[in-house]
N, C-alpha and C. Protein backbone atom coordinates (compact mmCIF):
# COMPACT_ATOMS: atom_id res chain seq x y z
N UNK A 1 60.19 -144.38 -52.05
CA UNK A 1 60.65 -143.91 -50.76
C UNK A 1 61.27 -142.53 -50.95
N UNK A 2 61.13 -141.65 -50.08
CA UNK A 2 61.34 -140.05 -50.08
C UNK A 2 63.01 -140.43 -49.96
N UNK A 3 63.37 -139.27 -50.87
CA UNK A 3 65.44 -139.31 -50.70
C UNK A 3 65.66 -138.61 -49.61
N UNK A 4 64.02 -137.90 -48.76
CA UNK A 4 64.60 -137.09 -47.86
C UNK A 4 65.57 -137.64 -46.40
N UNK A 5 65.49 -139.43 -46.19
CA UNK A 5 66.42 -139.96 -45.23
C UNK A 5 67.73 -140.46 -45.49
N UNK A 6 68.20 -140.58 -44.63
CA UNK A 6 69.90 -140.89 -44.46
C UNK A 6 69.81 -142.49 -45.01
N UNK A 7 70.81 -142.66 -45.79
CA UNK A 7 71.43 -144.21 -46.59
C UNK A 7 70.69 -145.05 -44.60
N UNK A 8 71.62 -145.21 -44.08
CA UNK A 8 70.90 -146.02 -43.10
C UNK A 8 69.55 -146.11 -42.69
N UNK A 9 68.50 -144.93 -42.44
CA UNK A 9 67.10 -145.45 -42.42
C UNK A 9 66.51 -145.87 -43.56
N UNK A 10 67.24 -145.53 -44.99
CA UNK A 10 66.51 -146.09 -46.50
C UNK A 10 66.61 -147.86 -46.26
N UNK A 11 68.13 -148.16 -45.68
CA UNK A 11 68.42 -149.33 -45.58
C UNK A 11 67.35 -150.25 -44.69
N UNK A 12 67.00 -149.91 -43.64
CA UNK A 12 66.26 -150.44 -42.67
C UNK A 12 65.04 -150.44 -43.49
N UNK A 13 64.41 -149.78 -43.92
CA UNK A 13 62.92 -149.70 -44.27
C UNK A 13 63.11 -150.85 -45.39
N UNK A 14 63.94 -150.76 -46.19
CA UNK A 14 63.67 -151.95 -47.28
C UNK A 14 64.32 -153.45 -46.61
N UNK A 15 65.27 -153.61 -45.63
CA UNK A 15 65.34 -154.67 -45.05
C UNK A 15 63.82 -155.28 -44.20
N UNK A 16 63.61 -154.21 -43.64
CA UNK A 16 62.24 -154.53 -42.91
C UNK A 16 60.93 -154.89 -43.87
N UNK A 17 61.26 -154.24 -44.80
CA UNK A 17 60.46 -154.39 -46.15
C UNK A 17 60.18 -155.91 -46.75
N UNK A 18 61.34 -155.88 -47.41
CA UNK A 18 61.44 -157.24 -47.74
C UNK A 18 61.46 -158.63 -46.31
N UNK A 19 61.85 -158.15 -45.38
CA UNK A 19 61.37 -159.15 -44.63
C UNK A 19 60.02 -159.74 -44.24
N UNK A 20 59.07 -158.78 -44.44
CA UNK A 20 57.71 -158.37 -43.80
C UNK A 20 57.41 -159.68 -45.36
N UNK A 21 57.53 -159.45 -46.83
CA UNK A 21 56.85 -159.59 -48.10
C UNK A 21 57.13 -160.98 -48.09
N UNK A 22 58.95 -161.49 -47.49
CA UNK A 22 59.40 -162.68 -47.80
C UNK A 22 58.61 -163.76 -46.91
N UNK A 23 58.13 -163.45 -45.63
CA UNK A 23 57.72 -163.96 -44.60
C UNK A 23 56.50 -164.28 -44.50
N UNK A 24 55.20 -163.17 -45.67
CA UNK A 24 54.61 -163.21 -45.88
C UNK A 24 53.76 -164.14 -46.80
N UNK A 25 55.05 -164.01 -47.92
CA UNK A 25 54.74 -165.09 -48.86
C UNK A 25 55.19 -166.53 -48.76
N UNK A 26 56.11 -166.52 -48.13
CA UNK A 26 56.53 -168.38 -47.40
C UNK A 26 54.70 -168.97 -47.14
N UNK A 27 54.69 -167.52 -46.18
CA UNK A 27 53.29 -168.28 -45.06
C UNK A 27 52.26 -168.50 -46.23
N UNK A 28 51.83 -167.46 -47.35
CA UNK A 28 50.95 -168.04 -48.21
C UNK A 28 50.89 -169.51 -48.81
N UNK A 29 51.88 -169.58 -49.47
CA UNK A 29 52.50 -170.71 -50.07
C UNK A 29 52.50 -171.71 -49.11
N UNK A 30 52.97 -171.97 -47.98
CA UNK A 30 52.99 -173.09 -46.93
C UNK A 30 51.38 -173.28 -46.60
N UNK A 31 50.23 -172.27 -46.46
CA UNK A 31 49.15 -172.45 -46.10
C UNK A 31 48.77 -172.75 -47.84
N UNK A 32 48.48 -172.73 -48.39
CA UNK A 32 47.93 -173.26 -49.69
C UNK A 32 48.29 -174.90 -50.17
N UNK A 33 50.24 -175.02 -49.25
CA UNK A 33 50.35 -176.26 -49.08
C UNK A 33 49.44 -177.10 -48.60
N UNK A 34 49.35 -176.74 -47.25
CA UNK A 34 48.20 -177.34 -46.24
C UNK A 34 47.16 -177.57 -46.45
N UNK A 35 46.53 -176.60 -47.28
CA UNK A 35 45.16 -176.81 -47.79
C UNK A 35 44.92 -177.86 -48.88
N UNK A 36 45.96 -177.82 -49.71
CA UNK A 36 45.80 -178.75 -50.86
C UNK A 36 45.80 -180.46 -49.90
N UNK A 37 46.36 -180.11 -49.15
CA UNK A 37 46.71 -181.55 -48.40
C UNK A 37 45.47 -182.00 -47.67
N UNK A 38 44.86 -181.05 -47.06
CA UNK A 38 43.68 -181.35 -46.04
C UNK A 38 42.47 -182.20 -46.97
N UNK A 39 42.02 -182.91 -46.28
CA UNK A 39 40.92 -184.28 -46.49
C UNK A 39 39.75 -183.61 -46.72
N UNK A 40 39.11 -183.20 -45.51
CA UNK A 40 38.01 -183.01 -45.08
C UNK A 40 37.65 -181.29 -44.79
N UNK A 41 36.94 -180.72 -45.70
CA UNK A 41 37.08 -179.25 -45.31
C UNK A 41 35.89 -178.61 -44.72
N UNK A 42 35.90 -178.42 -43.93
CA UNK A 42 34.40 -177.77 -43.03
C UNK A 42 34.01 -176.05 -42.96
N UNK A 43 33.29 -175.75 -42.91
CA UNK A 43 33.25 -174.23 -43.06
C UNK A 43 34.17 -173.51 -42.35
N UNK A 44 34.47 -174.38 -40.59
CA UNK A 44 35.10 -173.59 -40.06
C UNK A 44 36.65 -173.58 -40.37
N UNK A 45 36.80 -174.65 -41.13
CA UNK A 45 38.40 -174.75 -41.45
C UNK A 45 38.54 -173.83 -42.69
N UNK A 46 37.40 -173.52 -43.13
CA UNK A 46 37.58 -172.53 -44.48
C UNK A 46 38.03 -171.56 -43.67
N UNK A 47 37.40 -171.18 -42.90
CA UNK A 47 37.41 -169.63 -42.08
C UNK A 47 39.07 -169.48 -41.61
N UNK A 48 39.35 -170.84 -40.78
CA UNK A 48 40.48 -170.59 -40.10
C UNK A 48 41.80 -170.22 -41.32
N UNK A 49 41.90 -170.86 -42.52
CA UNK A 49 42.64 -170.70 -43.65
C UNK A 49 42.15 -169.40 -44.02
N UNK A 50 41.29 -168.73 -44.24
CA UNK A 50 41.32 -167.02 -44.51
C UNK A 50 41.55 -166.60 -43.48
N UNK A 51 41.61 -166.82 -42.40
CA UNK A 51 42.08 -165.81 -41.34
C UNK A 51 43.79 -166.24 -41.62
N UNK A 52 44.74 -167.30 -41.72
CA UNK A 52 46.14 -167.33 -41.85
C UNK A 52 46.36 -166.24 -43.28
N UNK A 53 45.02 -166.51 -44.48
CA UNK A 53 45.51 -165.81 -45.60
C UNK A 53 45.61 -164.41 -45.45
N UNK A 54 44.82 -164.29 -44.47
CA UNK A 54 44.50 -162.48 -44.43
C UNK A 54 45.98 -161.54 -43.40
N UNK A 55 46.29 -162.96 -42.45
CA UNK A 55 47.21 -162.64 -41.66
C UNK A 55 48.46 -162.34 -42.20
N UNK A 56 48.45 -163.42 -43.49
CA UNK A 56 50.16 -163.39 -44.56
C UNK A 56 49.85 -162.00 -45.43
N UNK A 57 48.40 -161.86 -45.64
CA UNK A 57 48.42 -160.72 -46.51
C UNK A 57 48.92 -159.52 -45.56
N UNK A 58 48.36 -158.95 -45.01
CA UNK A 58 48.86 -157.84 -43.23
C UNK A 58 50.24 -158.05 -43.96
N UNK A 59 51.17 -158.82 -43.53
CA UNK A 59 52.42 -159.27 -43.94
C UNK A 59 53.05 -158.83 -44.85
N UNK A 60 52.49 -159.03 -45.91
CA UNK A 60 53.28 -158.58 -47.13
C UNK A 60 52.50 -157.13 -47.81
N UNK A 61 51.33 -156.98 -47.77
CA UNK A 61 51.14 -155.23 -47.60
C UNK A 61 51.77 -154.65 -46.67
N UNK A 62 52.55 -154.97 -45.87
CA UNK A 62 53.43 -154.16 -44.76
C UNK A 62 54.78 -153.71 -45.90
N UNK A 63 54.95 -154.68 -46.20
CA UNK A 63 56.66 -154.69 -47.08
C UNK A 63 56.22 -153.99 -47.86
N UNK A 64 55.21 -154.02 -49.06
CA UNK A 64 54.65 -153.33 -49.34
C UNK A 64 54.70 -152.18 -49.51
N UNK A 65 54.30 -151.81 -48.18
CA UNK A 65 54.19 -150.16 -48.40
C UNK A 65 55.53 -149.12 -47.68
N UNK A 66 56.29 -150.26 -47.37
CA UNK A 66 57.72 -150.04 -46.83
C UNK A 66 58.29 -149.54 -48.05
N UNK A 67 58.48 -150.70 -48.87
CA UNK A 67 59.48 -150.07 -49.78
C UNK A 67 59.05 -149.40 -50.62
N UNK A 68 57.45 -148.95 -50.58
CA UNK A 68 57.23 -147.80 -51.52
C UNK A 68 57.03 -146.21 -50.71
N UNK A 69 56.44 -145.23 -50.96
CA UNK A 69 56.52 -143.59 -50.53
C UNK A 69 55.40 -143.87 -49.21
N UNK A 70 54.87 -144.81 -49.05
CA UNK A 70 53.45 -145.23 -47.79
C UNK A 70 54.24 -145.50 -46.65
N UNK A 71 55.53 -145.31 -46.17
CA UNK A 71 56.60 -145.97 -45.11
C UNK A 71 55.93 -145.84 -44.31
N UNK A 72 55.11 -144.83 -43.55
CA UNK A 72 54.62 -144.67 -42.41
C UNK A 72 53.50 -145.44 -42.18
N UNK A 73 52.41 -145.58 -43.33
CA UNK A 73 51.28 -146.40 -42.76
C UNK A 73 52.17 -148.26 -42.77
N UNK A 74 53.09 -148.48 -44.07
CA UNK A 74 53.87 -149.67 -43.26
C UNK A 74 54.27 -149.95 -42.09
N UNK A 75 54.92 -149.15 -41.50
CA UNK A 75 55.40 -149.12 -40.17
C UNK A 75 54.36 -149.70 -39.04
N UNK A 76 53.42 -148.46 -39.62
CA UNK A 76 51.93 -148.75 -38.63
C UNK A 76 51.33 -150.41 -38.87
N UNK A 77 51.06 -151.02 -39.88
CA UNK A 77 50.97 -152.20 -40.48
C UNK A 77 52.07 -152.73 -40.25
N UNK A 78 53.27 -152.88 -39.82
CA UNK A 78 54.34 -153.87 -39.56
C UNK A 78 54.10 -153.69 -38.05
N UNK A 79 54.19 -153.08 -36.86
CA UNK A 79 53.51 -152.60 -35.57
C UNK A 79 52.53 -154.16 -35.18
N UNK A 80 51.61 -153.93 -36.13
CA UNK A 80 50.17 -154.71 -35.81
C UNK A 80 50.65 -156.16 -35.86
N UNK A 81 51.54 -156.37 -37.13
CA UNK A 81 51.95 -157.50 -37.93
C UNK A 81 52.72 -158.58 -36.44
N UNK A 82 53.81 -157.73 -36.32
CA UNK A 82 54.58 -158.20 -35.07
C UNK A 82 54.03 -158.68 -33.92
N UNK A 83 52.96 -157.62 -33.75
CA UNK A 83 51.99 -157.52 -31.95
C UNK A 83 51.52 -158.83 -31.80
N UNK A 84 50.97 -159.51 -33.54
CA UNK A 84 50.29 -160.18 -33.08
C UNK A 84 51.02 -161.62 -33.02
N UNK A 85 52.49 -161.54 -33.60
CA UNK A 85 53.28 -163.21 -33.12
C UNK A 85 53.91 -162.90 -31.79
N UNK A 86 53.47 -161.82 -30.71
CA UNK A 86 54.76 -161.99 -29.82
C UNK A 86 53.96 -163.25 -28.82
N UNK A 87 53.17 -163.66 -28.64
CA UNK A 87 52.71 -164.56 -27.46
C UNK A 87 51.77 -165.48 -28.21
N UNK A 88 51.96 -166.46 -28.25
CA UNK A 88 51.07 -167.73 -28.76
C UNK A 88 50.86 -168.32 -27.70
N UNK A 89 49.13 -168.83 -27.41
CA UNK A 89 49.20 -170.23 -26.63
C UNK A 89 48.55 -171.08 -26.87
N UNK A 90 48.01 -172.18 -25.72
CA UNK A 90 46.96 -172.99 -26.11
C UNK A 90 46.26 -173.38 -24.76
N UNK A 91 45.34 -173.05 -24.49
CA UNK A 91 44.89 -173.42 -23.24
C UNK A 91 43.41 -174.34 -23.52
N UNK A 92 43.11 -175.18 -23.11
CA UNK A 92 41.59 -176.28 -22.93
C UNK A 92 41.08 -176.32 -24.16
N UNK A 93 42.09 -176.53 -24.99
CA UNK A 93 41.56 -176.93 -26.30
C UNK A 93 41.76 -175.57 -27.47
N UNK A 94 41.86 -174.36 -26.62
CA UNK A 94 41.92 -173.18 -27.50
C UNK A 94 43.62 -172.37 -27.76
N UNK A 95 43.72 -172.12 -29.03
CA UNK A 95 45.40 -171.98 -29.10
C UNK A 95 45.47 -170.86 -30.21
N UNK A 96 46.13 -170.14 -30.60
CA UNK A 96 46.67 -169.10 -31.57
C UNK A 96 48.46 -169.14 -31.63
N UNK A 97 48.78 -169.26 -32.86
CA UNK A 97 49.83 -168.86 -32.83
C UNK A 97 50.29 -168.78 -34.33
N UNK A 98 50.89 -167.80 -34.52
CA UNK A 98 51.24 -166.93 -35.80
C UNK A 98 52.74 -166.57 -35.82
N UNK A 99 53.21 -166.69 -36.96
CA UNK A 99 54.77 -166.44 -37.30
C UNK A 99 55.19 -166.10 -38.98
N UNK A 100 55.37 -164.97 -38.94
CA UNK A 100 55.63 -164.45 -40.53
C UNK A 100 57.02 -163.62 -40.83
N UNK A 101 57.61 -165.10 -40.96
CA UNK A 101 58.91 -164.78 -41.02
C UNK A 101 59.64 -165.74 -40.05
N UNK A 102 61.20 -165.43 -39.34
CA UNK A 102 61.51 -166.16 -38.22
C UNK A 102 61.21 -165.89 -37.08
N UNK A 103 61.17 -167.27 -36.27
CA UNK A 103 61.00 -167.09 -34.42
C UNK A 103 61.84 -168.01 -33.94
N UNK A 104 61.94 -166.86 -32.68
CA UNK A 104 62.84 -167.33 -31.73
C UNK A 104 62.03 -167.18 -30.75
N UNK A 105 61.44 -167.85 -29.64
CA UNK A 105 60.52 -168.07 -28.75
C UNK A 105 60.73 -168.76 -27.24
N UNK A 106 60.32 -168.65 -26.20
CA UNK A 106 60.88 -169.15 -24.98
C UNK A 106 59.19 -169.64 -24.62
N UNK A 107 59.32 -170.80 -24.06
CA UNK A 107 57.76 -171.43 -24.36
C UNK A 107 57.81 -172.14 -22.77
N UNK A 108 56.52 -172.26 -22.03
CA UNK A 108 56.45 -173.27 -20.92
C UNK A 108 55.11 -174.00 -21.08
N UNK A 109 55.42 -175.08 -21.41
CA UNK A 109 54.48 -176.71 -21.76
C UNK A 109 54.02 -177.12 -20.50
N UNK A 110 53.16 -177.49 -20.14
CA UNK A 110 52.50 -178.42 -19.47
C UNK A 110 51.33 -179.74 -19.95
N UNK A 111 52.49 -180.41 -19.83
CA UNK A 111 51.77 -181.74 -21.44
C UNK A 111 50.44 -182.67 -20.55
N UNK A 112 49.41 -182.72 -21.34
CA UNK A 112 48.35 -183.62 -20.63
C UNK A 112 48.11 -184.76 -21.65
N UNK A 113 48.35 -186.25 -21.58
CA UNK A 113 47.88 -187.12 -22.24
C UNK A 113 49.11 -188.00 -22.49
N UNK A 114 49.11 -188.79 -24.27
CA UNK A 114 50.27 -189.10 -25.04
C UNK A 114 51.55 -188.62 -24.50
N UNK A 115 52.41 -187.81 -24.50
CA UNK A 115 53.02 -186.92 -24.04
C UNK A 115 53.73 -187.51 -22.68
N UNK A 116 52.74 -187.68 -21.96
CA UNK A 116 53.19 -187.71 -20.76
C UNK A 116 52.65 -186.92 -19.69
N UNK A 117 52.52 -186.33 -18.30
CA UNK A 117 52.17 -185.57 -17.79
C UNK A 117 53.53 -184.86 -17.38
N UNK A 118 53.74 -183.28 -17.53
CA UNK A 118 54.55 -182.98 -16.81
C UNK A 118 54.79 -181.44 -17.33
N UNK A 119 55.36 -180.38 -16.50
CA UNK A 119 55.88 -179.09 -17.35
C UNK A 119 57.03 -178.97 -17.78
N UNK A 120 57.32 -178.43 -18.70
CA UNK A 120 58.56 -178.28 -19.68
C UNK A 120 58.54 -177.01 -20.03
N UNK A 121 59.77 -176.21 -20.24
CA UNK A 121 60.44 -175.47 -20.91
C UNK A 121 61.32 -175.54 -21.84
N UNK A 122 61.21 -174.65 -23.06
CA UNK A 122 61.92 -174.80 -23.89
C UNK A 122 62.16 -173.90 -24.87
N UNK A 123 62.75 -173.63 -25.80
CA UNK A 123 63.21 -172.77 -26.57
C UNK A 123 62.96 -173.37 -28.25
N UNK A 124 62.30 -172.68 -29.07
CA UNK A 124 61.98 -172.62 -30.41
C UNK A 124 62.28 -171.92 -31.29
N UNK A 125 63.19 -172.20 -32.51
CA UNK A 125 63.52 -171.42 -33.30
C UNK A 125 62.88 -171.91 -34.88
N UNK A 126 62.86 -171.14 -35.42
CA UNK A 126 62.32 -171.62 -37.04
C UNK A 126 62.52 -170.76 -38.19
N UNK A 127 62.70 -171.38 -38.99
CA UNK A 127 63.14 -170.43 -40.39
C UNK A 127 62.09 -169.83 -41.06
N UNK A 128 61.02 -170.72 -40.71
CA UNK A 128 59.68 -170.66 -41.99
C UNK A 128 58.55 -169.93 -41.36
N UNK A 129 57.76 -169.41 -41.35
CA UNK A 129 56.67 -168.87 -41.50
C UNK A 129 55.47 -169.98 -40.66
N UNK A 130 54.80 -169.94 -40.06
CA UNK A 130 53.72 -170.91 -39.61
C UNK A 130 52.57 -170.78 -38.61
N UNK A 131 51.80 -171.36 -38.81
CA UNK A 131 50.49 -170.93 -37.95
C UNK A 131 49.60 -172.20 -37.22
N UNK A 132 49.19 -171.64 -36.20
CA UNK A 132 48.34 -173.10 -35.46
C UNK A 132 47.38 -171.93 -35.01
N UNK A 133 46.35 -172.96 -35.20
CA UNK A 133 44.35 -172.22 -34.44
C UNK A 133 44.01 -173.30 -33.97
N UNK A 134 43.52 -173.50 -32.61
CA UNK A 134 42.80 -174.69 -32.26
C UNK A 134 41.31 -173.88 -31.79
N UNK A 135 40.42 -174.63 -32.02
CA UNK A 135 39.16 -174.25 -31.27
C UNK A 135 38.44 -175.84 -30.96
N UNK A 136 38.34 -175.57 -29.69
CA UNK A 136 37.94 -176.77 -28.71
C UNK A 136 38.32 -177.94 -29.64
N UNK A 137 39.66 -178.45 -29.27
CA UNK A 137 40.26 -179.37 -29.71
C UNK A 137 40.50 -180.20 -28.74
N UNK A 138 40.69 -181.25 -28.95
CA UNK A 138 40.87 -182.83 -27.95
C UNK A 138 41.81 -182.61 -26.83
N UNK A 139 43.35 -181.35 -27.40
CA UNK A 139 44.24 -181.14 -26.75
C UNK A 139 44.13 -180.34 -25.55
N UNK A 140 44.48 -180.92 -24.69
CA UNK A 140 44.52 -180.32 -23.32
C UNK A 140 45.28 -179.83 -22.60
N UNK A 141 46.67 -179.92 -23.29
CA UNK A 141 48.08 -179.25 -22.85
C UNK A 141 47.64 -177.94 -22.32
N UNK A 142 48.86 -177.37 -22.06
CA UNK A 142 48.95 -175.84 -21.61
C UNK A 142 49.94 -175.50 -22.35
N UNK A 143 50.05 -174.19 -23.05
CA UNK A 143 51.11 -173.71 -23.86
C UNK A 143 51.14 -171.94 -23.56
N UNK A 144 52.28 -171.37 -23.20
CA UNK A 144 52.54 -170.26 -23.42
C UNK A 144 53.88 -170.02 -23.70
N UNK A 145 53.93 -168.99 -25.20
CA UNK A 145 55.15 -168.82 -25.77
C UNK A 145 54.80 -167.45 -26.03
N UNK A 146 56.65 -166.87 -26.14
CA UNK A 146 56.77 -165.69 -26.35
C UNK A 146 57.81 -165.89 -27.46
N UNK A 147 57.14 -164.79 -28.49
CA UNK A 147 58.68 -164.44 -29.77
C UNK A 147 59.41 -163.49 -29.07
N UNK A 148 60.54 -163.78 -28.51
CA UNK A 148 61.79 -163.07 -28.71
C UNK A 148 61.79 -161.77 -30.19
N UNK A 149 61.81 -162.61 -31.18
CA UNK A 149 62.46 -161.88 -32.58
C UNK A 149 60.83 -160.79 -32.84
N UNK A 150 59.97 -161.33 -32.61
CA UNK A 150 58.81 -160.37 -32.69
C UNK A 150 59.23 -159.21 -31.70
N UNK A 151 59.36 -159.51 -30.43
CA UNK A 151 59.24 -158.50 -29.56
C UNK A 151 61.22 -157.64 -30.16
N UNK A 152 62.21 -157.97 -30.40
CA UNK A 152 62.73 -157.19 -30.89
C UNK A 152 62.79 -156.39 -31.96
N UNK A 153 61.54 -157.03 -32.99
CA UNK A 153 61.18 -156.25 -34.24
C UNK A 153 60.66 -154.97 -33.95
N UNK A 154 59.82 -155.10 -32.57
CA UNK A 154 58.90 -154.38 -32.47
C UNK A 154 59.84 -152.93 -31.92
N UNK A 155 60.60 -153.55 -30.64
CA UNK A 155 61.86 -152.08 -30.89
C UNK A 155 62.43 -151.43 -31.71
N UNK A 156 62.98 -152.32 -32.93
CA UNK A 156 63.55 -151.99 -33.76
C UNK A 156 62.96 -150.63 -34.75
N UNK A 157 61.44 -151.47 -34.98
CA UNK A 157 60.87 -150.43 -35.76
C UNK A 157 59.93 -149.29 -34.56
N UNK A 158 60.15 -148.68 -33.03
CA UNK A 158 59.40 -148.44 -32.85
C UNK A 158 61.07 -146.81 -33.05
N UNK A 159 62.24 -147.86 -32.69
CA UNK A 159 63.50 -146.77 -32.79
C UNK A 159 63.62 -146.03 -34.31
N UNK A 160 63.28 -146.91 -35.54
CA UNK A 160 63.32 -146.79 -36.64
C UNK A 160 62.38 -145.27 -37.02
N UNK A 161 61.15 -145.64 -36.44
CA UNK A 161 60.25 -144.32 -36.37
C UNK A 161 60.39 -143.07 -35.56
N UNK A 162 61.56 -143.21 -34.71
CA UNK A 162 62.11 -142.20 -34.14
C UNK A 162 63.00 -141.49 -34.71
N UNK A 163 63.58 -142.35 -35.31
CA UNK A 163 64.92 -141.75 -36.38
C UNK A 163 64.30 -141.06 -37.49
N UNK A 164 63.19 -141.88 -38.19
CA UNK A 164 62.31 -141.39 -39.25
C UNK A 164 61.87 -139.36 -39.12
N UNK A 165 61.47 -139.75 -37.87
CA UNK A 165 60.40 -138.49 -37.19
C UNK A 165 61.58 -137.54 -37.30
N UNK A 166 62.78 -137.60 -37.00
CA UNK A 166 63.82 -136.67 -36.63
C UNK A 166 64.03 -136.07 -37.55
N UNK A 167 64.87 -136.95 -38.67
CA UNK A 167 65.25 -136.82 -40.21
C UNK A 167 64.01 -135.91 -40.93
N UNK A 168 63.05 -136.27 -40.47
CA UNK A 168 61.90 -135.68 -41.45
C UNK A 168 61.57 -134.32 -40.91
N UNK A 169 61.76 -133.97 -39.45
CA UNK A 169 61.97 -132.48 -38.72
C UNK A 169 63.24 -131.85 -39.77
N UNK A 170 64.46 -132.96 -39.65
CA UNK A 170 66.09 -132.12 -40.03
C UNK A 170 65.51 -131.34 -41.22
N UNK A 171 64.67 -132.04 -41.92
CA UNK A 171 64.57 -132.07 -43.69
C UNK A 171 63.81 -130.52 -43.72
N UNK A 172 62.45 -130.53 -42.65
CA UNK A 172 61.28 -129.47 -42.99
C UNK A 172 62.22 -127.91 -42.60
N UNK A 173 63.19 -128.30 -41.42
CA UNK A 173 63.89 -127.33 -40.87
C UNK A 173 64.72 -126.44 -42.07
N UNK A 174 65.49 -127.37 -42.56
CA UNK A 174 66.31 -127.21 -43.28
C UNK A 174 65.22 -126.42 -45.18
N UNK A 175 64.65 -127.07 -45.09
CA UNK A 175 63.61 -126.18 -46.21
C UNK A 175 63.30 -125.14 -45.68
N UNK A 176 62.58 -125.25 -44.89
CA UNK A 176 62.32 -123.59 -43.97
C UNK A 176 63.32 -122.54 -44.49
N UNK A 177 64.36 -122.92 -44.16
CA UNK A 177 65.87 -121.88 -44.09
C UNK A 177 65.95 -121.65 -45.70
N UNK A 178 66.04 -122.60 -46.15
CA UNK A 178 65.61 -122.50 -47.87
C UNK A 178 64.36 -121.29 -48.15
N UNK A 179 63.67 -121.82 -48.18
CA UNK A 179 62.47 -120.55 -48.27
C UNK A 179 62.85 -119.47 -47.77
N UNK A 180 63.48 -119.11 -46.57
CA UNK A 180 63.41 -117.81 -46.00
C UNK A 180 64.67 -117.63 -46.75
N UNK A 181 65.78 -118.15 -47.15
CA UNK A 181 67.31 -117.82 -48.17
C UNK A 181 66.62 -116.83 -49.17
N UNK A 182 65.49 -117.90 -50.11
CA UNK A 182 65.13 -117.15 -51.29
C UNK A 182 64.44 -116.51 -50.96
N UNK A 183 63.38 -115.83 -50.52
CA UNK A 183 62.61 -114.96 -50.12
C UNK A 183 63.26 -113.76 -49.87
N UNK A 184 64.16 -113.67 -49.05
CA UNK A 184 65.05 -112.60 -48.82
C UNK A 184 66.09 -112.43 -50.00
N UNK A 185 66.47 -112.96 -50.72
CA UNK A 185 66.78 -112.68 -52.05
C UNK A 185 66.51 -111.75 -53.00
N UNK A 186 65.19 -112.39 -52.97
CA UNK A 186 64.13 -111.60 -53.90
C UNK A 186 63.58 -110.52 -53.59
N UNK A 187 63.79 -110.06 -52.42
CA UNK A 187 63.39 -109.01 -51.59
C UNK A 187 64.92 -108.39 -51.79
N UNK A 188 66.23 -108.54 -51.63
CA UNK A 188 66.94 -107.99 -52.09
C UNK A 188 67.05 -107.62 -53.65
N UNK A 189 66.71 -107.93 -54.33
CA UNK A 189 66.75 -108.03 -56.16
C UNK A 189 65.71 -106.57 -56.30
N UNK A 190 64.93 -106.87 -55.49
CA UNK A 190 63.51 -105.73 -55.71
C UNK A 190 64.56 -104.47 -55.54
């Protein structure tokens, strides 16, 4: 990482850093759980497990390239990472939902079957990392959820890159004046 930012944006980039890698790798590890566990493996369940692996990878190449001199294409890769846990659902059998790292989520259910019939609201929080894909599944519920903690990541780092952009003007400015110091120096010496 360039020394050219202030102790507080170094701080953020490697918090965001390591959050992106830690969140990333839970989700590997928890999906490799799953897999070892699963019975019956079908092509398409192969597929759906490389799409969670590829999703944890996104994840932790974000941290990645945070805490190394790449901050900016991280950023851009943590951006994507976030976009894609802020809204999970499940509608007529079809569902997505992705989480790398923690969520905090505000969700409205409409349960069809077992369950019961009826709509519900509710609130979800979780420590761990986790993923659901349905494709034309038995389930008929209705599900729409929103991450809270995604959609404030996504401020966080969109303010983070504002601060970035500034600092990195203060820095070129401030060289500028450097160059033109010595230049005129040396033009005095002559």
């Amino acid at each position: 990482m360039p020394d050219i930012f202030s102790k507080s944006v170094a701080i953020k980039l490697k918090v965001l850093g390591w959050y992106q890698i830690i969140g990333g790798a839970i989700g590997v590890l928890l999906t490799i759980w799953l897999l070892a566990r699963t019975q019956a493996v079908s092509g398409l369940l192969i597929l759906l497990f490389m799409v969670a692996f590829c999703l944890y990878g996104l994840s932790i190449t974000a941290g990645k390239k945070l805490l190394g001199s790449q901050y900016d294409t991280g950023l851009k890769l943590s951006i994507i990472n976030q976009m894609l846990q802020v809204f999970s659902f499940l509608f007529l059998g079809y569902g997505f939902m992705y989480v790398s790292g923690l969520v905090l989520s505000g969700n409205i259910k409409y349960n069809v079957g077992e369950d019961g019939n009826g709509l519900r609201m509710g609130v979800d929080f979780g420590l761990f990392s986790k993923w659901n894909f349905d494709i034309n599944s038995n389930n008929r519920s209705f599900l729409f959820s929103m991450n809270f903690l995604a959609v404030y990541l996504l401020y966080f780092i969109y303010r983070l890159r504002q601060r970035i952009n500034f600092e990195f003007k203060q820095y070129q400015l401030l060289e500028t004046e450097n160059d033109a110091d010595e230049s005129n120096s040396n033009d005095n010496e002559l």
